[in-house]
C-alpha atoms as a PDB file:
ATOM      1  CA  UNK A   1       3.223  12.091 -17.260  1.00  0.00           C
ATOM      2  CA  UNK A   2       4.089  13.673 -13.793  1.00  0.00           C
ATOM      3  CA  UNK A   3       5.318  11.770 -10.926  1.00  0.00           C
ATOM      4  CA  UNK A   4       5.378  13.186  -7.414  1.00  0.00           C
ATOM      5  CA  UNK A   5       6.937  11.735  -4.125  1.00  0.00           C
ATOM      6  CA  UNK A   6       5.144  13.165  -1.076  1.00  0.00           C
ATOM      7  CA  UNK A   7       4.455  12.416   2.240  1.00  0.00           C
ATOM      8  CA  UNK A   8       1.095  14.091   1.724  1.00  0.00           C
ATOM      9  CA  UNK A   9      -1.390  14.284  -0.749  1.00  0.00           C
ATOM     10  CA  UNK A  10      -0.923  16.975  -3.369  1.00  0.00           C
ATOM     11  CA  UNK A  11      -2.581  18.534  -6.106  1.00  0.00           C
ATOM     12  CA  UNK A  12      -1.377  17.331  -9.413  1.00  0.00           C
ATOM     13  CA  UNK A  13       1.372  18.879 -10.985  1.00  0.00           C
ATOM     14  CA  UNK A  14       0.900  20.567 -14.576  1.00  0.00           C
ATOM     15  CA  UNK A  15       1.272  18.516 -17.408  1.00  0.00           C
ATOM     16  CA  UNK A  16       3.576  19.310 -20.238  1.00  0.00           C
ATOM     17  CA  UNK A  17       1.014  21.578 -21.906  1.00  0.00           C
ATOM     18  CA  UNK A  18       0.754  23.763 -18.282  1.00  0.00           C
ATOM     19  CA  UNK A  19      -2.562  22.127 -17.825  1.00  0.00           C
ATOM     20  CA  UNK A  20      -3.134  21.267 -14.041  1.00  0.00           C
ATOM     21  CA  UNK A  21      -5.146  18.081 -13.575  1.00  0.00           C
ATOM     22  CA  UNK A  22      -4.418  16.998 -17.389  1.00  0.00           C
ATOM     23  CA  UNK A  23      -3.439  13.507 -16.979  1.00  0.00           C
ATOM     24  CA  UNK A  24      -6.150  11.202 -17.623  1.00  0.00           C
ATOM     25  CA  UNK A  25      -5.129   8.656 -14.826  1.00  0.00           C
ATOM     26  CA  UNK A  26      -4.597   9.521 -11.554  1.00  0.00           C
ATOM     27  CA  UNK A  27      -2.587   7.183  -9.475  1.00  0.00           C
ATOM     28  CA  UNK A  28      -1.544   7.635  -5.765  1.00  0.00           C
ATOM     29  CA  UNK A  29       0.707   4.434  -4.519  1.00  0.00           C
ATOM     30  CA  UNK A  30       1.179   4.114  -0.728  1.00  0.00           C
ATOM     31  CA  UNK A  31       4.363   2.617   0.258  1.00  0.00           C
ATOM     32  CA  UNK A  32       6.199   2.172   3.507  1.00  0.00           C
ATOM     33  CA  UNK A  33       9.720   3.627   3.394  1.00  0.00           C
ATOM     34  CA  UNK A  34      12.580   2.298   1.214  1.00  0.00           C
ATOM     35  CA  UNK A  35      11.728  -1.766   1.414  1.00  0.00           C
ATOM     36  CA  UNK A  36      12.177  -4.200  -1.104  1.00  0.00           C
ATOM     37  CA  UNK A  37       8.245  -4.503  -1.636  1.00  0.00           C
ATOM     38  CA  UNK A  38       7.826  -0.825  -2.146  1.00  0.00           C
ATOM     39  CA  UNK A  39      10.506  -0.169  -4.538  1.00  0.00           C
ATOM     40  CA  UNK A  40       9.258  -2.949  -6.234  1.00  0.00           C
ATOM     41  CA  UNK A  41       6.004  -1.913  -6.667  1.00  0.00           C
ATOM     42  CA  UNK A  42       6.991   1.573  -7.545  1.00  0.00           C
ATOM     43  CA  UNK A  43       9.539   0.250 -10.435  1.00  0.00           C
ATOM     44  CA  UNK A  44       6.258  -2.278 -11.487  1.00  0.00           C
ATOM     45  CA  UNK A  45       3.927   0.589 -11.619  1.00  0.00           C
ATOM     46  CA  UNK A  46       5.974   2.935 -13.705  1.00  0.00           C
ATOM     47  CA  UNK A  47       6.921   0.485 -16.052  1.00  0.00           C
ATOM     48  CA  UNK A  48       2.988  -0.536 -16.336  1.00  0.00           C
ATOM     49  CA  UNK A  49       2.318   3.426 -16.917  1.00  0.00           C
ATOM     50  CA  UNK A  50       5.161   3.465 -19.532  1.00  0.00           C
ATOM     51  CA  UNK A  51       4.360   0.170 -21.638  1.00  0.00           C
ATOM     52  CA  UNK A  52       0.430   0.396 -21.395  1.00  0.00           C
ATOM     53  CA  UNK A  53      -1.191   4.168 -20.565  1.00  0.00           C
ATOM     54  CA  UNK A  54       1.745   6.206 -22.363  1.00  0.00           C
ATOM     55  CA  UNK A  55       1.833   9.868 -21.279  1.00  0.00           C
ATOM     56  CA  UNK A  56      -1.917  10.011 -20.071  1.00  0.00           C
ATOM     57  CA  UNK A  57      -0.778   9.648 -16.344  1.00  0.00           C
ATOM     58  CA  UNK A  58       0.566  11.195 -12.907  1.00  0.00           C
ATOM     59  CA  UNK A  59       1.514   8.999  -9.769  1.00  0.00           C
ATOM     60  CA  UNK A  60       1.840  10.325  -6.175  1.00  0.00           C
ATOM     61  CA  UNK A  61       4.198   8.424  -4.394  1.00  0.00           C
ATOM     62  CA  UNK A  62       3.288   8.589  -0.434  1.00  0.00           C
ATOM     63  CA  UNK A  63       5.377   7.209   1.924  1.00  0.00           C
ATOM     64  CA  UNK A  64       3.679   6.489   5.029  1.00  0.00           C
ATOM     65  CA  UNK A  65       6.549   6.123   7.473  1.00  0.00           C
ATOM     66  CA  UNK A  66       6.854   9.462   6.967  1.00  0.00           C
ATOM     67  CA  UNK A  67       3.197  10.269   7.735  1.00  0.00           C
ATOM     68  CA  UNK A  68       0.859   7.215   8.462  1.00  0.00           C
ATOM     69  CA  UNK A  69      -2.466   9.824   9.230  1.00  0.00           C
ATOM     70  CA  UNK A  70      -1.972   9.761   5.469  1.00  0.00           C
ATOM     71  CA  UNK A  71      -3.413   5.925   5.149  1.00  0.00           C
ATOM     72  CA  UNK A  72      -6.841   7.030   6.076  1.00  0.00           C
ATOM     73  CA  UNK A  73      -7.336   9.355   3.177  1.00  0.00           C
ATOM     74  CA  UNK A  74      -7.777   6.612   1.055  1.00  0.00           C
ATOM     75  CA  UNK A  75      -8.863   4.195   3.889  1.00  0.00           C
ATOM     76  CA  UNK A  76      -5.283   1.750   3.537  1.00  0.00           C
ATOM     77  CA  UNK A  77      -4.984  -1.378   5.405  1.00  0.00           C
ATOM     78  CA  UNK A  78      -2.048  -2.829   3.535  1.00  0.00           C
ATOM     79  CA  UNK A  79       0.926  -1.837   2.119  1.00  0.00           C
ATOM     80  CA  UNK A  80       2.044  -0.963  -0.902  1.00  0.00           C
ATOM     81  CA  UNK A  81      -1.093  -0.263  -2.284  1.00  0.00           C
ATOM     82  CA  UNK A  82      -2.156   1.848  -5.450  1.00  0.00           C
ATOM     83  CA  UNK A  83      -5.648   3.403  -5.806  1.00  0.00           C
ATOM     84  CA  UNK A  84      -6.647   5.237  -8.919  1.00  0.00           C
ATOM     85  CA  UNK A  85      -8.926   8.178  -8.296  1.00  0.00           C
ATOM     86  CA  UNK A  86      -9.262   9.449 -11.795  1.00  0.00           C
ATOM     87  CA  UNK A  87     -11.192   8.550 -13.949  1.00  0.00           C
ATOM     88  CA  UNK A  88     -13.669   7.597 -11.364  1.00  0.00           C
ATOM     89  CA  UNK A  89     -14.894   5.325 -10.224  1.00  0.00           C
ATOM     90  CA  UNK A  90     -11.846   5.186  -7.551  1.00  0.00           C
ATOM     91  CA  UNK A  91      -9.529   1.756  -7.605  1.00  0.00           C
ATOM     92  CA  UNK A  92      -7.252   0.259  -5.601  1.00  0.00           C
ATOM     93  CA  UNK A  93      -4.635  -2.844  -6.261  1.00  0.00           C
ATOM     94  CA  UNK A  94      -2.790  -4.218  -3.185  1.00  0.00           C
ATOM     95  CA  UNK A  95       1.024  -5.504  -3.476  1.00  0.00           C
ATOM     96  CA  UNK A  96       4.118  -5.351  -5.076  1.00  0.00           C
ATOM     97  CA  UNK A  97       2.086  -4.404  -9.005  1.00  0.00           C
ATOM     98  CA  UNK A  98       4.518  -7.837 -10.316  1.00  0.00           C
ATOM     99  CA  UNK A  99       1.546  -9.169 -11.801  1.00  0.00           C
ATOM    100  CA  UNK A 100       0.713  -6.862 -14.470  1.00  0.00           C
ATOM    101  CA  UNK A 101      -2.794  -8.516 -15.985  1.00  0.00           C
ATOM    102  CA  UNK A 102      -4.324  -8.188 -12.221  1.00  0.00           C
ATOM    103  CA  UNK A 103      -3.229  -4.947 -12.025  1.00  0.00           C
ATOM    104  CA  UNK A 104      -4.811  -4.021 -15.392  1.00  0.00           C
ATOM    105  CA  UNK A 105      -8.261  -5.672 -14.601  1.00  0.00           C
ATOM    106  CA  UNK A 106      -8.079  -4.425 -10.756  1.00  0.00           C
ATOM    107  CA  UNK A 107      -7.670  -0.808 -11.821  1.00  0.00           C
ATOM    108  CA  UNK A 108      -9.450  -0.909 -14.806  1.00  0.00           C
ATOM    109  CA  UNK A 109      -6.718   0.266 -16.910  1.00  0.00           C
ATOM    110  CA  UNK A 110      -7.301   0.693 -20.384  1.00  0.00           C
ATOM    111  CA  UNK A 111      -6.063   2.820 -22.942  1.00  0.00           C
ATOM    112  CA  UNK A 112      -7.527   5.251 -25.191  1.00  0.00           C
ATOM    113  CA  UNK A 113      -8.060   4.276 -28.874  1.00  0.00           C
ATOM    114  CA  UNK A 114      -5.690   5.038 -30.779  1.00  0.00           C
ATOM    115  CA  UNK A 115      -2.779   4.896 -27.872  1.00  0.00           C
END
C-alpha cells in the first residue's frame, strides 16, 4: 500500500518490493482542503482499502484548494470524489465513501482470490 498527499498528480510511489506502479488499484481522491466531508471520505476510503483490497493499493490524495487546474485531469465536478484509474476501465465514486457497498459496486472493487 502507498498513500500520497499531493496537490498534483504524481507517479506512484514504489511498493514495498521497490516495484514502481505495483499496486494493483490505483486510487486518486479529490478533496477540498481540511473539511469535515473530506476527512471523512479520506478516513472511509482507507479503511475500505484496509478491510477489503489489503495491500494491493496506492491512493493520491489531491487537495484542490491548493490547485483546482488539478480537477480537470480527471474531469471533477464535485467534491470529494475518488476515481480509480487502475485496473482500467477508470471509476469514479462521488461523496464522503460512508456507504461502503456503493462504493464497492461504483468502483468495481473486488479482491483477488485468495485475498
Amino acid at each position: 500500500m502507498t498513500e500520497q498527499y499531493s496537490s498534483a498528480p504524481a507517479e506512484l510511489e514504489p511498493d514495498a518490493t521497490g516495484t514502481p506502479g505495483a499496486c494493483l488499484y490505483s486510487l486518486r481522491l479529490y478533496i477540498a482542503g481540511e473539511t469535515p466531508k473530506s476527512m471523512a471520505a479520506i478516513r472511509n476510503l482507507r479503511a475500505l482499502c484496509a478491510t477489503h483490497l489489503a495491500d494491493e493499493y496506492s491512493i493520491e490524495v489531491i487537495d484542490l484548494c491548493i490547485n483546482p487546474r488539478l480537477a480537470a485531469a480527471d474531469q471533477i465536478l464535485a467534491i470529494p470524489t475518488v476515481v480509480r484509474h487502475l485496473p482500467a476501465p477508470l471509476r469514479k465514486v462521488i461523496g464522503d465513501l460512508s456507504d461502503t457497498e456503493r462504493v464497492l459496486v461504483g468502483l468495481d472493487l473486488r479482491p483477488r482470490a485468495g485475498s
